[in-house]
PDB file of N, CA and C in Angstrom:
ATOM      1  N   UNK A   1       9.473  21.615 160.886  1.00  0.00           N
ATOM      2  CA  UNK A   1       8.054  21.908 160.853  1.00  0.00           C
ATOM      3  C   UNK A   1       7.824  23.191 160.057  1.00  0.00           C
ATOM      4  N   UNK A   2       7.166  23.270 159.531  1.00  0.00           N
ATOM      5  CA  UNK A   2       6.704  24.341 158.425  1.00  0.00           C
ATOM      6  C   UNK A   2       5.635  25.544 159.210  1.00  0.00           C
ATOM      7  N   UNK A   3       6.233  25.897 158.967  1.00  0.00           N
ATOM      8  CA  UNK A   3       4.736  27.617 159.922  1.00  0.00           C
ATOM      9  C   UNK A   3       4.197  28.168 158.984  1.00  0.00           C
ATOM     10  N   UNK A   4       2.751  28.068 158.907  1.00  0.00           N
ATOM     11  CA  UNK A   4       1.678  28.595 157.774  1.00  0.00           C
ATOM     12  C   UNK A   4       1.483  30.293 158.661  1.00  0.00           C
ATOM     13  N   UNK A   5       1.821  31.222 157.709  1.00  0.00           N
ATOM     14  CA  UNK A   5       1.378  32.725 158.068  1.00  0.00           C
ATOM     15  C   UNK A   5      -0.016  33.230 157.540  1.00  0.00           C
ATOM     16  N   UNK A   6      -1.046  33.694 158.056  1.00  0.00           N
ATOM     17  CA  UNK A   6      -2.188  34.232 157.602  1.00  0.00           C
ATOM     18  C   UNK A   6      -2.212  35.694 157.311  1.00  0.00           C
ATOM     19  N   UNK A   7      -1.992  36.266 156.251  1.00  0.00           N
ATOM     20  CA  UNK A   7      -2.233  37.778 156.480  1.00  0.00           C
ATOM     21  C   UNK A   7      -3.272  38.486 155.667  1.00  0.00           C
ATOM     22  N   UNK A   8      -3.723  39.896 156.267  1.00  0.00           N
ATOM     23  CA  UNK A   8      -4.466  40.436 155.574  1.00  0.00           C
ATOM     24  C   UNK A   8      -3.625  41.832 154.813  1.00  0.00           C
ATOM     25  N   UNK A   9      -4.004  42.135 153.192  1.00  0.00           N
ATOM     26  CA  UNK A   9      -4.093  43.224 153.035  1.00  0.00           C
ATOM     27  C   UNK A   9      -4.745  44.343 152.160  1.00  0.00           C
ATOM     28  N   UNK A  10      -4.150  45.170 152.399  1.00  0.00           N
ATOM     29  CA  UNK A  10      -4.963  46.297 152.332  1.00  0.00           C
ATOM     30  C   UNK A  10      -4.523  47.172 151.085  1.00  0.00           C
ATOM     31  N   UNK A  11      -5.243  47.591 149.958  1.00  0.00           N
ATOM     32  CA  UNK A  11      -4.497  48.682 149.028  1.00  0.00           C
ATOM     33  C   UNK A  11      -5.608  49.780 148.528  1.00  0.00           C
ATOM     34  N   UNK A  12      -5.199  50.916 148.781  1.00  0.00           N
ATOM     35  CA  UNK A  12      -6.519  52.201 148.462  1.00  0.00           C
ATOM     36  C   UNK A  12      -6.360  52.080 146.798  1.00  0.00           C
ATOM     37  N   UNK A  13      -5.066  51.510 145.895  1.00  0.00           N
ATOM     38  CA  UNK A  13      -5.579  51.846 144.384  1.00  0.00           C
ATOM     39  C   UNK A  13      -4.586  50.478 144.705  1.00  0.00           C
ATOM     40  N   UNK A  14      -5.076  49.820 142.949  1.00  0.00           N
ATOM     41  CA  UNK A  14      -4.700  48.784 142.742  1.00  0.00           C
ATOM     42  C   UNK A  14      -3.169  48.854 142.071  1.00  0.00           C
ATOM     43  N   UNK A  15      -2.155  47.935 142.778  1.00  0.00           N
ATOM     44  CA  UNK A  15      -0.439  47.750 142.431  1.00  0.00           C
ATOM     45  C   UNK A  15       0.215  49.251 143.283  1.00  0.00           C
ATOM     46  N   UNK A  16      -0.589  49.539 144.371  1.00  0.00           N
ATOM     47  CA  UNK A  16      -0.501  50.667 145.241  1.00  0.00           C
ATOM     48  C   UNK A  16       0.457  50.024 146.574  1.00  0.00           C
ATOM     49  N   UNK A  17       1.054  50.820 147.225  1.00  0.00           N
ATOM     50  CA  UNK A  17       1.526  50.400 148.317  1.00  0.00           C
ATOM     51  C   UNK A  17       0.616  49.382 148.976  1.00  0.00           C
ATOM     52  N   UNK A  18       0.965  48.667 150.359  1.00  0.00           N
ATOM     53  CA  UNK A  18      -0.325  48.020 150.998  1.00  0.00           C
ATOM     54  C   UNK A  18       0.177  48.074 152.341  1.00  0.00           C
ATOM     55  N   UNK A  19      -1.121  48.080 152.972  1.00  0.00           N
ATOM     56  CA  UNK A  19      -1.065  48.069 154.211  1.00  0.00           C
ATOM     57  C   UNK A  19      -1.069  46.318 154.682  1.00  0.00           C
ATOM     58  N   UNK A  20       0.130  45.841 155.361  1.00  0.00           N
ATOM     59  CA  UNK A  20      -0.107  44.244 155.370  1.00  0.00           C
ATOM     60  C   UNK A  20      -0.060  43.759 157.198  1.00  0.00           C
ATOM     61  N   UNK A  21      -1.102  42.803 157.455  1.00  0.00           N
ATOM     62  CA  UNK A  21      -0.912  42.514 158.795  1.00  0.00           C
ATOM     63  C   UNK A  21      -0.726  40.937 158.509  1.00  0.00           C
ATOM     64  N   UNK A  22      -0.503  40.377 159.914  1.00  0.00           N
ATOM     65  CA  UNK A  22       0.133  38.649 159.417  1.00  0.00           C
ATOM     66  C   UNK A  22       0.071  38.170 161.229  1.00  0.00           C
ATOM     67  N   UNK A  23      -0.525  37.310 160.787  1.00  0.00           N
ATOM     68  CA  UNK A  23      -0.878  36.224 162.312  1.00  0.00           C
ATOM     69  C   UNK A  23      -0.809  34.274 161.662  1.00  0.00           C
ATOM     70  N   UNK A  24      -0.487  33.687 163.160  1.00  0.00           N
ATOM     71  CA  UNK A  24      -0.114  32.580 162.721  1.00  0.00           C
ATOM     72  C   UNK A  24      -1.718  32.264 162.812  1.00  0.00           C
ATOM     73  N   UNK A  25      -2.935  32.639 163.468  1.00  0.00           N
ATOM     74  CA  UNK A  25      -4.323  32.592 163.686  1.00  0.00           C
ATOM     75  C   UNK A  25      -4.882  32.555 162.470  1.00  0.00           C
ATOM     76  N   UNK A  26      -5.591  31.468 161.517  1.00  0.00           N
ATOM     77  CA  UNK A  26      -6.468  31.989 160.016  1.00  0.00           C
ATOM     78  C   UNK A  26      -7.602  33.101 160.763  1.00  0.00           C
ATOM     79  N   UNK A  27      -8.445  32.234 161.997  1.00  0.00           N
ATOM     80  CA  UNK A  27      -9.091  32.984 162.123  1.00  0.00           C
ATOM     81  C   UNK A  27      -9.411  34.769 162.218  1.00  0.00           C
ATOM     82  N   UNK A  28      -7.891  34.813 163.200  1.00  0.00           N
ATOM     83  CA  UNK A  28      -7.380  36.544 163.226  1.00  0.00           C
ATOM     84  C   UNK A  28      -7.412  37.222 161.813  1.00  0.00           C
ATOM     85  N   UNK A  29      -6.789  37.070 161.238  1.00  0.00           N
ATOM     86  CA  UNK A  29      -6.628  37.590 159.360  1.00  0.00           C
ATOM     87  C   UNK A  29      -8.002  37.389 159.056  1.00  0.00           C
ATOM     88  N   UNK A  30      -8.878  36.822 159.242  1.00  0.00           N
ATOM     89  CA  UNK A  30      -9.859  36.700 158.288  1.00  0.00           C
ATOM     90  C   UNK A  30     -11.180  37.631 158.763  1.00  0.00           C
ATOM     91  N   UNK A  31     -11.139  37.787 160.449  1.00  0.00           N
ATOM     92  CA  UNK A  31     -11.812  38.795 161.077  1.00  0.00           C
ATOM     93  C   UNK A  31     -11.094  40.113 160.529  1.00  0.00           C
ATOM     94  N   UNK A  32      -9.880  40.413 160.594  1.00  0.00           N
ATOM     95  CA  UNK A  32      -9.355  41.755 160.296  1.00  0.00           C
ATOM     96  C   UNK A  32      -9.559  41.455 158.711  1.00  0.00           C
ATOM     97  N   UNK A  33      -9.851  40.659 158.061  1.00  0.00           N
ATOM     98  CA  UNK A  33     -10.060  40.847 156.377  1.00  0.00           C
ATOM     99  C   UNK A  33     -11.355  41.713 156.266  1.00  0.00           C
ATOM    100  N   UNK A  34     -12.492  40.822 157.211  1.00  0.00           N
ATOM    101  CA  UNK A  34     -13.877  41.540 157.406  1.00  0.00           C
ATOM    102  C   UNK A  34     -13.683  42.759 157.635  1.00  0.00           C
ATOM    103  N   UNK A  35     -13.057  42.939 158.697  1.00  0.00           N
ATOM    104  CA  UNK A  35     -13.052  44.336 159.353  1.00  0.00           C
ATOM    105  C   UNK A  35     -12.735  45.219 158.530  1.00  0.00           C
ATOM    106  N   UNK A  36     -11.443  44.900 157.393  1.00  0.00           N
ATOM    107  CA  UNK A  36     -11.388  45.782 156.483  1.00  0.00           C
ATOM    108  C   UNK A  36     -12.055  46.242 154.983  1.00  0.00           C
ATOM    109  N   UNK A  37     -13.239  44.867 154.910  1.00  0.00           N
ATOM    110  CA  UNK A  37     -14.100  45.198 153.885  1.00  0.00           C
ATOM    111  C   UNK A  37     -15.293  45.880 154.293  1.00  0.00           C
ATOM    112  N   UNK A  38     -15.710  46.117 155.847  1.00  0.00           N
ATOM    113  CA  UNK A  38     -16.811  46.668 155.982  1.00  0.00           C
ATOM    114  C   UNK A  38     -16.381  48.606 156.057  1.00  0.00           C
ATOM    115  N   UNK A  39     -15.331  48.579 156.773  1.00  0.00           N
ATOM    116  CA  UNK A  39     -14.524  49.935 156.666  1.00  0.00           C
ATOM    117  C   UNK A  39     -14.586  50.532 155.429  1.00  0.00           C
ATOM    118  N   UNK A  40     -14.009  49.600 154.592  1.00  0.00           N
ATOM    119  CA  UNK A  40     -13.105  50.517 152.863  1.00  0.00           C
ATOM    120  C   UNK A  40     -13.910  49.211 151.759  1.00  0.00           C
ATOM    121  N   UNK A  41     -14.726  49.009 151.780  1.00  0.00           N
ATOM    122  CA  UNK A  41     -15.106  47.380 150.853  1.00  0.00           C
ATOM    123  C   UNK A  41     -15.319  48.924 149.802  1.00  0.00           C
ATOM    124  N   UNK A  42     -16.325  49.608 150.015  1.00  0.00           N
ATOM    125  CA  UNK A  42     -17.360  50.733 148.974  1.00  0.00           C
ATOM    126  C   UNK A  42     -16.455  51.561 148.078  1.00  0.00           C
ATOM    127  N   UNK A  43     -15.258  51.452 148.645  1.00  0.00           N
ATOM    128  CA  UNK A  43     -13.822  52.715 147.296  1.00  0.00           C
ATOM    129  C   UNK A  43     -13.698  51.892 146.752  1.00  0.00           C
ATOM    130  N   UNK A  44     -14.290  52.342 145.536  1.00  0.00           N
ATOM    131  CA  UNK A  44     -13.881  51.666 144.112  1.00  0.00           C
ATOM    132  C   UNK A  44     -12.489  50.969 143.714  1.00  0.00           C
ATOM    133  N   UNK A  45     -11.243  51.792 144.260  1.00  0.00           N
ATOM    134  CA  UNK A  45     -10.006  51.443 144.038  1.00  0.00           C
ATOM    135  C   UNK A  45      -9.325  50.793 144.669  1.00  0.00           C
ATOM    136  N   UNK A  46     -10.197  50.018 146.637  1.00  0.00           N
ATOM    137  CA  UNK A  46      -9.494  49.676 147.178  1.00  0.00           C
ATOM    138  C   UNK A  46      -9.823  47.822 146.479  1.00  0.00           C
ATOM    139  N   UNK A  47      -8.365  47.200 146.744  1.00  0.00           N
ATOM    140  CA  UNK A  47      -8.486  46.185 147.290  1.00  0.00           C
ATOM    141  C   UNK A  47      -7.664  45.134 148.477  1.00  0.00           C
ATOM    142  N   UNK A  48      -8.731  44.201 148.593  1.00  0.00           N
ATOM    143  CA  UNK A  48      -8.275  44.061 150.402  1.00  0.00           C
ATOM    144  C   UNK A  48      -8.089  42.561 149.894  1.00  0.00           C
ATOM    145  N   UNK A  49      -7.168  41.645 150.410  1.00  0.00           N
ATOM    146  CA  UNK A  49      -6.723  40.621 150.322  1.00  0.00           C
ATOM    147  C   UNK A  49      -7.011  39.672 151.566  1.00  0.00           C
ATOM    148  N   UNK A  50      -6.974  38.205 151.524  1.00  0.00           N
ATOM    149  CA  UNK A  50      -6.595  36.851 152.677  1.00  0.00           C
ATOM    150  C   UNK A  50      -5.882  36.193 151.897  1.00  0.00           C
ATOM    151  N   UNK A  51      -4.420  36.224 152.372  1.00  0.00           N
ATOM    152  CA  UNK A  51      -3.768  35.530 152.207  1.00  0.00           C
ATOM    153  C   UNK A  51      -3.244  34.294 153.079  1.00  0.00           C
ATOM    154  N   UNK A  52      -2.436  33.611 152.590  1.00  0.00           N
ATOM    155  CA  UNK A  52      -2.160  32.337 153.224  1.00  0.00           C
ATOM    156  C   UNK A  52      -0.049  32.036 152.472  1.00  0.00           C
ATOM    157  N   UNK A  53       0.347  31.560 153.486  1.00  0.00           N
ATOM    158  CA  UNK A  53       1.854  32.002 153.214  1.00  0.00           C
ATOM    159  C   UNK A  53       2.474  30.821 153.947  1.00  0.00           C
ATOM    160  N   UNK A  54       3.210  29.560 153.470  1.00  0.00           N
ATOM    161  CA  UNK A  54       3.988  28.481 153.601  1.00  0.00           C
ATOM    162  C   UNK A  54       5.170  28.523 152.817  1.00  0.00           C
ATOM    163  N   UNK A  55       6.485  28.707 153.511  1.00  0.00           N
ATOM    164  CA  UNK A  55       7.655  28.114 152.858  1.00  0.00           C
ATOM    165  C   UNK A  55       8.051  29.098 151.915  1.00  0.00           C
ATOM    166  N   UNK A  56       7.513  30.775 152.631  1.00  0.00           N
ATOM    167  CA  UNK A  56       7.797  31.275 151.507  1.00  0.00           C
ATOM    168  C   UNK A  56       6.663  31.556 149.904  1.00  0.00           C
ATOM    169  N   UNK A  57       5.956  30.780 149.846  1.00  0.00           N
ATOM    170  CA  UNK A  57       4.588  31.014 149.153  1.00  0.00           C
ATOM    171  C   UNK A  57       3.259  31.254 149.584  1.00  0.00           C
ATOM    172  N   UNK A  58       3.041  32.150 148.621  1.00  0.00           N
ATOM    173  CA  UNK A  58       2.012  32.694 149.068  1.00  0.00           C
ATOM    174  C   UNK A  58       0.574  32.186 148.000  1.00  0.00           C
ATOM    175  N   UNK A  59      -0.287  32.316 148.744  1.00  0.00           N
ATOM    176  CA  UNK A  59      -1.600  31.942 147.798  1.00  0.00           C
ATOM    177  C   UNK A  59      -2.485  32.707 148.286  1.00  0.00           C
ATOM    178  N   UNK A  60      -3.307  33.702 147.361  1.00  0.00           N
ATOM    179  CA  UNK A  60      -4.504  34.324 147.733  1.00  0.00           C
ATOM    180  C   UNK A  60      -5.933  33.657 147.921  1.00  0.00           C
ATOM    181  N   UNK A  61      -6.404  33.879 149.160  1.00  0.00           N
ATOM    182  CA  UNK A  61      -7.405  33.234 149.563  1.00  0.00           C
ATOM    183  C   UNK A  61      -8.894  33.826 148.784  1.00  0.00           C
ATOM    184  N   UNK A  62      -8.721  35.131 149.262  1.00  0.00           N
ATOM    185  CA  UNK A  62     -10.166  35.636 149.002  1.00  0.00           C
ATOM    186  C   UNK A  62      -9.521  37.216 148.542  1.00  0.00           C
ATOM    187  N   UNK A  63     -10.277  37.887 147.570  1.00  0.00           N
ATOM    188  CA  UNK A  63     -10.016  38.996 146.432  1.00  0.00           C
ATOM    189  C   UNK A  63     -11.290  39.920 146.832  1.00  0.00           C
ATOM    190  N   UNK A  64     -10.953  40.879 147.545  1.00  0.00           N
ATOM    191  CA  UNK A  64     -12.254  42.215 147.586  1.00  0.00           C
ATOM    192  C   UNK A  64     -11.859  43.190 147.119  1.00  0.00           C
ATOM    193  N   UNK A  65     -12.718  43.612 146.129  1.00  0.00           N
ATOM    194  CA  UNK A  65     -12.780  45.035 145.060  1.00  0.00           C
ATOM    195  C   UNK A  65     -14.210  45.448 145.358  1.00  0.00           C
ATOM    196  N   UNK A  66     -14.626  46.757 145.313  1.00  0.00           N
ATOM    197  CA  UNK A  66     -16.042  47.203 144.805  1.00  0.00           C
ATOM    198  C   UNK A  66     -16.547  46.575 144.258  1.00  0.00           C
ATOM    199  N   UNK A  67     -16.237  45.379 143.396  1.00  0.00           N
ATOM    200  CA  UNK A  67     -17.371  45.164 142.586  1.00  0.00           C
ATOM    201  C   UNK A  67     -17.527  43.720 143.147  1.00  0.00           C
ATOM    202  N   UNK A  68     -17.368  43.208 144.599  1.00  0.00           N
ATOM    203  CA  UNK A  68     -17.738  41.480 145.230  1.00  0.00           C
ATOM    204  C   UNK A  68     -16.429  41.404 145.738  1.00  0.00           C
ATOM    205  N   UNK A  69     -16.553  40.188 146.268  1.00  0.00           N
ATOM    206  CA  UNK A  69     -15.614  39.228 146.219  1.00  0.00           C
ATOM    207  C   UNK A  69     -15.555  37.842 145.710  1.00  0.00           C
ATOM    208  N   UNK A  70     -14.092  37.730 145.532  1.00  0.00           N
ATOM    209  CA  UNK A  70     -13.685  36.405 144.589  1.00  0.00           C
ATOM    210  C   UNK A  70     -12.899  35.615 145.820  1.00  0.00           C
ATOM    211  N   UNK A  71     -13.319  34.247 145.443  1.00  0.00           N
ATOM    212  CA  UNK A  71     -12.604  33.100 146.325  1.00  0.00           C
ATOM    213  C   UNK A  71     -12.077  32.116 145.617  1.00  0.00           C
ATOM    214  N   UNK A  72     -10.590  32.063 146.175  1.00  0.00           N
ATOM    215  CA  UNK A  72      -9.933  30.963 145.438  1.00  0.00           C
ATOM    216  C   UNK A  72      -9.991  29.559 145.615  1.00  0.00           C
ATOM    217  N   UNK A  73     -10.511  28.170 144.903  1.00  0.00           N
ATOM    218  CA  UNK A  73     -10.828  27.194 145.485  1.00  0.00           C
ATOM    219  C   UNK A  73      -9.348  26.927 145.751  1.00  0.00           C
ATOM    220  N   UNK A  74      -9.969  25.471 147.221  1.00  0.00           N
ATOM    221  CA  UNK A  74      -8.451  24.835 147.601  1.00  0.00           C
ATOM    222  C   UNK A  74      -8.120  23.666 146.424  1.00  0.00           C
ATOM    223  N   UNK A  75      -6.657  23.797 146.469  1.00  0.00           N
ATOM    224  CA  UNK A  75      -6.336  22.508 145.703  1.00  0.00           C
ATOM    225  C   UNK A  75      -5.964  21.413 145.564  1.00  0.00           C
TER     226      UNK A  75
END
């Protein structure tokens, strides 16, 4: 059986260290995604990630920078 990981993260400048959290819950990651765009969404340099992680791959869900967010369609 395959285990899908949800995580959120976090970077104050972009290709910067990151702060990363990870639940088997989408829902959990995606509340702490919120949580971390209403906190830090406004620094220009941060960006905050939803990721999604099977088998070892990873695919970015949703992309927050200062300037919006970007969503990746499913495929």
């Amino acid at each position: 059986m395959t285990a899908t990981k949800h995580l959120a993260t976090l970077q104050f400048e972009v290709d910067g260290p990151a702060v990363e959290a990870e639940w088997t819950v989408a829902g959990t990651a995606q509340r702490r995604y919120a949580e971390w765009v209403g906190l830090y969404g406004t620094d220009p340099a941060v960006v905050i990630k939803l990721i999604e992680e099977t088998d070892g791959h990873r695919r970015v869900r949703r992309t927050w920078t200062a300037q919006g967010e970007t969503e990746e369609t499913a495929t």
